[in-house]
PDB file of N, CA and C in Angstrom:
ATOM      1  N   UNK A   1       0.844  -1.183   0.000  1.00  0.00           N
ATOM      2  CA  UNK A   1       0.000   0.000   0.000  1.00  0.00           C
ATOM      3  C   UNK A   1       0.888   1.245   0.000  1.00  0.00           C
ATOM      4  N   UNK A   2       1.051   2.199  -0.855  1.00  0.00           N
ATOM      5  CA  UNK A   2       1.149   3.808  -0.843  1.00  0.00           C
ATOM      6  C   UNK A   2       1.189   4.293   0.084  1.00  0.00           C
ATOM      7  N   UNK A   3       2.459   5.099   0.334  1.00  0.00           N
ATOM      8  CA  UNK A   3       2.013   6.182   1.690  1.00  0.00           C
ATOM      9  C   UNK A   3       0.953   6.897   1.316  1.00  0.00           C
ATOM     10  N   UNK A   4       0.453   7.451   2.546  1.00  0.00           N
ATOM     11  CA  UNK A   4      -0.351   8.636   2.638  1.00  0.00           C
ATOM     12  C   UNK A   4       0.358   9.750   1.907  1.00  0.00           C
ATOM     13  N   UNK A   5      -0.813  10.719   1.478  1.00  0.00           N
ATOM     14  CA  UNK A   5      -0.267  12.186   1.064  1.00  0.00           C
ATOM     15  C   UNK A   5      -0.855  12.309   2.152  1.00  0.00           C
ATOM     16  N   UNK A   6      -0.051  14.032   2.225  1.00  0.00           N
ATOM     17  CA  UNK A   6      -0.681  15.422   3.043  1.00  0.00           C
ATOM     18  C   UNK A   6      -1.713  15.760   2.449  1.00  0.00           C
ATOM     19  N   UNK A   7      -2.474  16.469   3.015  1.00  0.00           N
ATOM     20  CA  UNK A   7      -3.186  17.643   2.170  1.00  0.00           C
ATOM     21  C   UNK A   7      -2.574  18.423   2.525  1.00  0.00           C
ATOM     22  N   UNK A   8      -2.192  19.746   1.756  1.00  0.00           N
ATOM     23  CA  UNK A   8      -0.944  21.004   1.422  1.00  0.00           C
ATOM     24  C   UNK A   8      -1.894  21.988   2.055  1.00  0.00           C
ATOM     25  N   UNK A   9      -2.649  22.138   1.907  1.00  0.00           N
ATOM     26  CA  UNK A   9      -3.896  23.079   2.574  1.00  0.00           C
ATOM     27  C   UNK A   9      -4.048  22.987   4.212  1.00  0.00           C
ATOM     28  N   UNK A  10      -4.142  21.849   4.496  1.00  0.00           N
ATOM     29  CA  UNK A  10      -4.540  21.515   5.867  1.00  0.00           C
ATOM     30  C   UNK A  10      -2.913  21.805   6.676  1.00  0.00           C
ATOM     31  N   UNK A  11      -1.671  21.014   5.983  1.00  0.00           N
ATOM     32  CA  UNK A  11      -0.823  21.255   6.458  1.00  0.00           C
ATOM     33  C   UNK A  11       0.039  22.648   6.731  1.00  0.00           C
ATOM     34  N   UNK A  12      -0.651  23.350   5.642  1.00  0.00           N
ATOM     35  CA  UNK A  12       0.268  25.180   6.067  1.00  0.00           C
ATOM     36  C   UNK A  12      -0.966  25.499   7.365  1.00  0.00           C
ATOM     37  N   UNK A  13      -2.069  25.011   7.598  1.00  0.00           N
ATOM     38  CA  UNK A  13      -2.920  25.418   8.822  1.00  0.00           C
ATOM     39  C   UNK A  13      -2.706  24.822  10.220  1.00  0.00           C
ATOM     40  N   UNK A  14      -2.119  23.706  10.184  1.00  0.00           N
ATOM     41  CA  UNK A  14      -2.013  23.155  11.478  1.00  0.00           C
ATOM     42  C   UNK A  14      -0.507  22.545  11.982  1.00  0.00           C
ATOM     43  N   UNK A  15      -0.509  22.522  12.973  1.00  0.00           N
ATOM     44  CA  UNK A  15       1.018  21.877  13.792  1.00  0.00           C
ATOM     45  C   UNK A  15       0.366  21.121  14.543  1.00  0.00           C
ATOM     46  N   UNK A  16       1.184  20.496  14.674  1.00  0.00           N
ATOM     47  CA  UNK A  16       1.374  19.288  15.935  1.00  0.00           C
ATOM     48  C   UNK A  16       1.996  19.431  16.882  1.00  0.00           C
ATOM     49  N   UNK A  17       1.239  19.594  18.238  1.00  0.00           N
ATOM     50  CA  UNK A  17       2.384  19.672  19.787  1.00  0.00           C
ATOM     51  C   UNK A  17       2.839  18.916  20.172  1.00  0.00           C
ATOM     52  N   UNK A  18       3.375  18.998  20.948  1.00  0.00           N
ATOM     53  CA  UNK A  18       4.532  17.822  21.425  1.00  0.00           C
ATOM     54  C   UNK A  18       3.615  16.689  21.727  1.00  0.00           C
ATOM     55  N   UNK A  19       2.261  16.712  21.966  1.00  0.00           N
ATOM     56  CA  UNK A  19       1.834  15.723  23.042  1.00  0.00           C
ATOM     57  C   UNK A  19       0.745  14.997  21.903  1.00  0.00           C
ATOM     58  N   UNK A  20       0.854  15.516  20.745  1.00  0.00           N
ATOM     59  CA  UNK A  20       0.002  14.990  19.669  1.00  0.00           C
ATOM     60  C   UNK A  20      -0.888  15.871  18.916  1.00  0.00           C
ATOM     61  N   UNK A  21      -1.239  16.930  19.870  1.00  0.00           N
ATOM     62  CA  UNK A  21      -3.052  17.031  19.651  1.00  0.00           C
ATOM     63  C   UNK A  21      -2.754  18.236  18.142  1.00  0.00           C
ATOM     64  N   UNK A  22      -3.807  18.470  18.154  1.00  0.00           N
ATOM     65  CA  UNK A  22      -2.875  19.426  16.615  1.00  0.00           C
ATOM     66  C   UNK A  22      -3.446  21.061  16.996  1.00  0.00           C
ATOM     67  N   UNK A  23      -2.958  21.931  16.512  1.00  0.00           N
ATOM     68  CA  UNK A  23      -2.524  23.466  16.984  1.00  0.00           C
ATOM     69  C   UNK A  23      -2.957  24.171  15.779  1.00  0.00           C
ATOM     70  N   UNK A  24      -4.330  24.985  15.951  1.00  0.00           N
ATOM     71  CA  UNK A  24      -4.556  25.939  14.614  1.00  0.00           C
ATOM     72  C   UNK A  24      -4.431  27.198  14.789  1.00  0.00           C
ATOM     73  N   UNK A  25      -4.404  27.984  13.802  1.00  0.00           N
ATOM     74  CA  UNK A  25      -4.623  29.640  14.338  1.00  0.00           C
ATOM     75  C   UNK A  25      -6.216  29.904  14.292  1.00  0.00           C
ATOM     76  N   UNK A  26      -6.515  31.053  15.148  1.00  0.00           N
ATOM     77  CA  UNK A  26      -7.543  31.447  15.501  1.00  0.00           C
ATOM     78  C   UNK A  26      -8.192  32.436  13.910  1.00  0.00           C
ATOM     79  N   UNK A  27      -9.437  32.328  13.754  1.00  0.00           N
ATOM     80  CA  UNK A  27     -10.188  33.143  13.118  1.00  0.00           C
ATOM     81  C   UNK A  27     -10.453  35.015  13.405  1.00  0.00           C
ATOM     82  N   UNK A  28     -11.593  35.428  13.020  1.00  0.00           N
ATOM     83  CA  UNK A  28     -12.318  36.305  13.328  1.00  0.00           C
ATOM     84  C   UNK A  28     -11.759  37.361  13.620  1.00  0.00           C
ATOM     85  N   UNK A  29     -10.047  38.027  13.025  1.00  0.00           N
ATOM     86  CA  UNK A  29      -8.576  38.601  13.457  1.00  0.00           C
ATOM     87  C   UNK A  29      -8.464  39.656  11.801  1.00  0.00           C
ATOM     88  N   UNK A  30      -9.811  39.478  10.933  1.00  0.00           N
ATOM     89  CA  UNK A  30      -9.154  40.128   9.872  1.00  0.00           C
ATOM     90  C   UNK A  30      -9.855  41.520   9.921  1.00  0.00           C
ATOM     91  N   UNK A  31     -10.437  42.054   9.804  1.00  0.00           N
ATOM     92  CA  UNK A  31     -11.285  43.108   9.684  1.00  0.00           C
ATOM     93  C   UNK A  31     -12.150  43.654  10.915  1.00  0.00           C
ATOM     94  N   UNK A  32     -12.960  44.810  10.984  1.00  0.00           N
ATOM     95  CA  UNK A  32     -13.469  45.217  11.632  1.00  0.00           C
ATOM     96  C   UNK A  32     -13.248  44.958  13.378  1.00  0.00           C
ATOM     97  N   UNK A  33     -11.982  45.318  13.510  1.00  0.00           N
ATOM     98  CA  UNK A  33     -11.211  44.955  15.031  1.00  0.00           C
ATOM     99  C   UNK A  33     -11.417  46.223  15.425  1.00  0.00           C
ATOM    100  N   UNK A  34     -11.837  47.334  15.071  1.00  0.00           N
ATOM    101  CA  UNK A  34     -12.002  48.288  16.354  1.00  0.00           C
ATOM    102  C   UNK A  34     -13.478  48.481  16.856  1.00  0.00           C
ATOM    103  N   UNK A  35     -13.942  46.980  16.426  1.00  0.00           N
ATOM    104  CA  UNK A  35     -15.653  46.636  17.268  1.00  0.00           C
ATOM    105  C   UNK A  35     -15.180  45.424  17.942  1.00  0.00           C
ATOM    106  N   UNK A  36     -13.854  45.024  18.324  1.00  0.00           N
ATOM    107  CA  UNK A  36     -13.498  43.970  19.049  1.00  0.00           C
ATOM    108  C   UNK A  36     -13.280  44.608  20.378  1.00  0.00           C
ATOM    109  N   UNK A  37     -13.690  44.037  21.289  1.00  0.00           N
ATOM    110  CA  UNK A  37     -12.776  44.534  22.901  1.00  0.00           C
ATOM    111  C   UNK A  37     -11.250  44.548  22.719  1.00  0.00           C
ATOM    112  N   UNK A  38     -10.434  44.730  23.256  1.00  0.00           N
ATOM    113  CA  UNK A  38      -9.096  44.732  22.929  1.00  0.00           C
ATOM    114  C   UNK A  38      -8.481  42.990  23.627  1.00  0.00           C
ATOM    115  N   UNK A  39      -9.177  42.503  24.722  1.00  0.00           N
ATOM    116  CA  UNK A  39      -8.699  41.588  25.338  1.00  0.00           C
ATOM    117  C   UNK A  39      -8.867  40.633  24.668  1.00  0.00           C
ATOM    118  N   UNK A  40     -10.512  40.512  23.751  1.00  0.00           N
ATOM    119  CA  UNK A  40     -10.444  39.594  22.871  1.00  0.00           C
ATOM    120  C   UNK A  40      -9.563  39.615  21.658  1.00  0.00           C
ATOM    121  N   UNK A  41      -8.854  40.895  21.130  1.00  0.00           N
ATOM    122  CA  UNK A  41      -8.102  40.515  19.998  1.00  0.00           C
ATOM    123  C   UNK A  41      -6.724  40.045  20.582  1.00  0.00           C
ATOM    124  N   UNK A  42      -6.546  39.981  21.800  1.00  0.00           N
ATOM    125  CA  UNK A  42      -5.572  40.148  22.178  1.00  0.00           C
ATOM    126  C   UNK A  42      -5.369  38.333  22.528  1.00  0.00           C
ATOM    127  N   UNK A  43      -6.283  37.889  22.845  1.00  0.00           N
ATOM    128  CA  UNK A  43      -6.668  36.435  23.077  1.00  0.00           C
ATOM    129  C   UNK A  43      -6.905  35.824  21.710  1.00  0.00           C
ATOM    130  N   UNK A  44      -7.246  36.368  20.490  1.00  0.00           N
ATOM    131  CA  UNK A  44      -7.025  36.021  19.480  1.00  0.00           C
ATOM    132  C   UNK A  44      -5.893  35.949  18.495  1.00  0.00           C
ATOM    133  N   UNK A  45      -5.133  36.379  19.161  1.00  0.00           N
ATOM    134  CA  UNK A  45      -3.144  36.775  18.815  1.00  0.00           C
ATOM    135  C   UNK A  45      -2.961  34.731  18.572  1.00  0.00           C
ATOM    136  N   UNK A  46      -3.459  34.103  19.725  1.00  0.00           N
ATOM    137  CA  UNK A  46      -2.536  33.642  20.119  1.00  0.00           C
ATOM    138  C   UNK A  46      -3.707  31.945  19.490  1.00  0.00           C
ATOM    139  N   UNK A  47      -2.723  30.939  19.034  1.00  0.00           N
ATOM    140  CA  UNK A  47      -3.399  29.360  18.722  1.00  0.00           C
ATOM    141  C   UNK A  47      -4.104  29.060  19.602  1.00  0.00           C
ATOM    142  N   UNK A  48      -5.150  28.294  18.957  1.00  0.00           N
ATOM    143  CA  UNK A  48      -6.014  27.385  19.487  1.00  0.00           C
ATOM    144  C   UNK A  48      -5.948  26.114  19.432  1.00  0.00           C
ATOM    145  N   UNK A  49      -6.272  24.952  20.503  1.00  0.00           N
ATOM    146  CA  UNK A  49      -6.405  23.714  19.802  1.00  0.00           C
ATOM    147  C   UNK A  49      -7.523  23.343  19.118  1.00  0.00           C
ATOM    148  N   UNK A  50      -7.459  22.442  18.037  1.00  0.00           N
ATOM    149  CA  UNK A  50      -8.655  22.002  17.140  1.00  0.00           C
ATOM    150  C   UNK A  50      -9.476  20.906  18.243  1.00  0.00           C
ATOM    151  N   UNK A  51     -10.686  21.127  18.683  1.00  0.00           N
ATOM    152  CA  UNK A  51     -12.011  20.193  18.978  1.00  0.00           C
ATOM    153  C   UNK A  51     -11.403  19.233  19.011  1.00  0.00           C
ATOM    154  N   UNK A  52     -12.080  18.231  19.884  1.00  0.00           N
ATOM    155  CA  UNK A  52     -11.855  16.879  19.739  1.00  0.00           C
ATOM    156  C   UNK A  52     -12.602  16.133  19.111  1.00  0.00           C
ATOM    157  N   UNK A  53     -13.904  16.697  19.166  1.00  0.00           N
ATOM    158  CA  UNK A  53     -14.601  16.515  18.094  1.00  0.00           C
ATOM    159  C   UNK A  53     -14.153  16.184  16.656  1.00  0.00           C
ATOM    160  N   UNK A  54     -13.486  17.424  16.232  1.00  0.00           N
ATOM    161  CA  UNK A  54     -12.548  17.356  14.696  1.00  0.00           C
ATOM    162  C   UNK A  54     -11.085  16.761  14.692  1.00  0.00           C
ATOM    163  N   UNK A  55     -11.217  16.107  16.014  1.00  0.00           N
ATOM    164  CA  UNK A  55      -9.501  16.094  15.529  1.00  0.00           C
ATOM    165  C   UNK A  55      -9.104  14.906  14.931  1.00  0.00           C
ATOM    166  N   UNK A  56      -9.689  13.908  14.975  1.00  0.00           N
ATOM    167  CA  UNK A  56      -9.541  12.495  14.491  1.00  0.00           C
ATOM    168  C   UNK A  56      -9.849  12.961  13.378  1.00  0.00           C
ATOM    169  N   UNK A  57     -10.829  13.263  12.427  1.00  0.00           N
ATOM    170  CA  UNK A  57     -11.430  13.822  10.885  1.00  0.00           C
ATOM    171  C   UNK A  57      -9.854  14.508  10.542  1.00  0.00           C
ATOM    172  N   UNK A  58      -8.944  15.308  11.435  1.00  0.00           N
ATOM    173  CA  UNK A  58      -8.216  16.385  10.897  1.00  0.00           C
ATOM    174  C   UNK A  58      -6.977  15.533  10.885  1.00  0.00           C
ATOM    175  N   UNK A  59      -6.362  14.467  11.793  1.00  0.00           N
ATOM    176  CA  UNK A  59      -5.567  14.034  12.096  1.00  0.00           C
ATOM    177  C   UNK A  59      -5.195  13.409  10.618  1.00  0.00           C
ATOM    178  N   UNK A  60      -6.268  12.648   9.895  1.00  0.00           N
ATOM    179  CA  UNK A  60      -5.914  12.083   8.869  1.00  0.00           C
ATOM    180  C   UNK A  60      -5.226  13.048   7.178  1.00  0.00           C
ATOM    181  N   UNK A  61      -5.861  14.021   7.891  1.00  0.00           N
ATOM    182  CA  UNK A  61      -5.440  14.827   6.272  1.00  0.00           C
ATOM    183  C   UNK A  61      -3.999  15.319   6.805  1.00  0.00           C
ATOM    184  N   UNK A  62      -3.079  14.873   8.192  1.00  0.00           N
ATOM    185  CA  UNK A  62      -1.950  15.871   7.885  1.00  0.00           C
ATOM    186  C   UNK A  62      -1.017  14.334   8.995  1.00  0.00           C
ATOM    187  N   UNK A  63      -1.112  13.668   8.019  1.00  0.00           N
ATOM    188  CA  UNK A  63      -0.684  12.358   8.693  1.00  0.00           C
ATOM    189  C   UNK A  63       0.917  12.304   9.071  1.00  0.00           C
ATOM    190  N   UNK A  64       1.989  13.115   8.689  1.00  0.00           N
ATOM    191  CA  UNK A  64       3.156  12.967   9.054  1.00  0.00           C
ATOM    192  C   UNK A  64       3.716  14.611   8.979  1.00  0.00           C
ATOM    193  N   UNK A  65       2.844  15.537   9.360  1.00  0.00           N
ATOM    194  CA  UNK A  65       3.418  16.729  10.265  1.00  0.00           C
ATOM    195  C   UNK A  65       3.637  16.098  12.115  1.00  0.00           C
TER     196      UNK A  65
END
């Protein structure tokens, strides 16, 4: 059987932490930020982890990051 591909898409979006789980950047950071509180853009600076929900679905499209 073939290795797996990446998907090239999924992989410039996500990392992998040390402990497995996978690491995205946050949304909702492009436009209209001076109707944001400042604490929330400021909390939006910084990664999120992906759901656990999604993470098994996500795990497969970026199989050897």
């Amino acid at each position: 059987m073939p290795k797996m591909k990446t998907k090239r898409g999924a992989a410039k979006r996500l990392k992998r932490t040390a402990s497995g789980k996978l690491k995205r950047i946050r949304g909702w950071k492009r436009h209209k930020l001076e109707g944001k509180q400042p604490g929330r853009r400021r909390r939006l600076r910084k990664p999120g982890l992906v759901a656990p929900a999604d993470e098994r679905r996500l795990k497969v499209l970026v199989p050897y990051i």
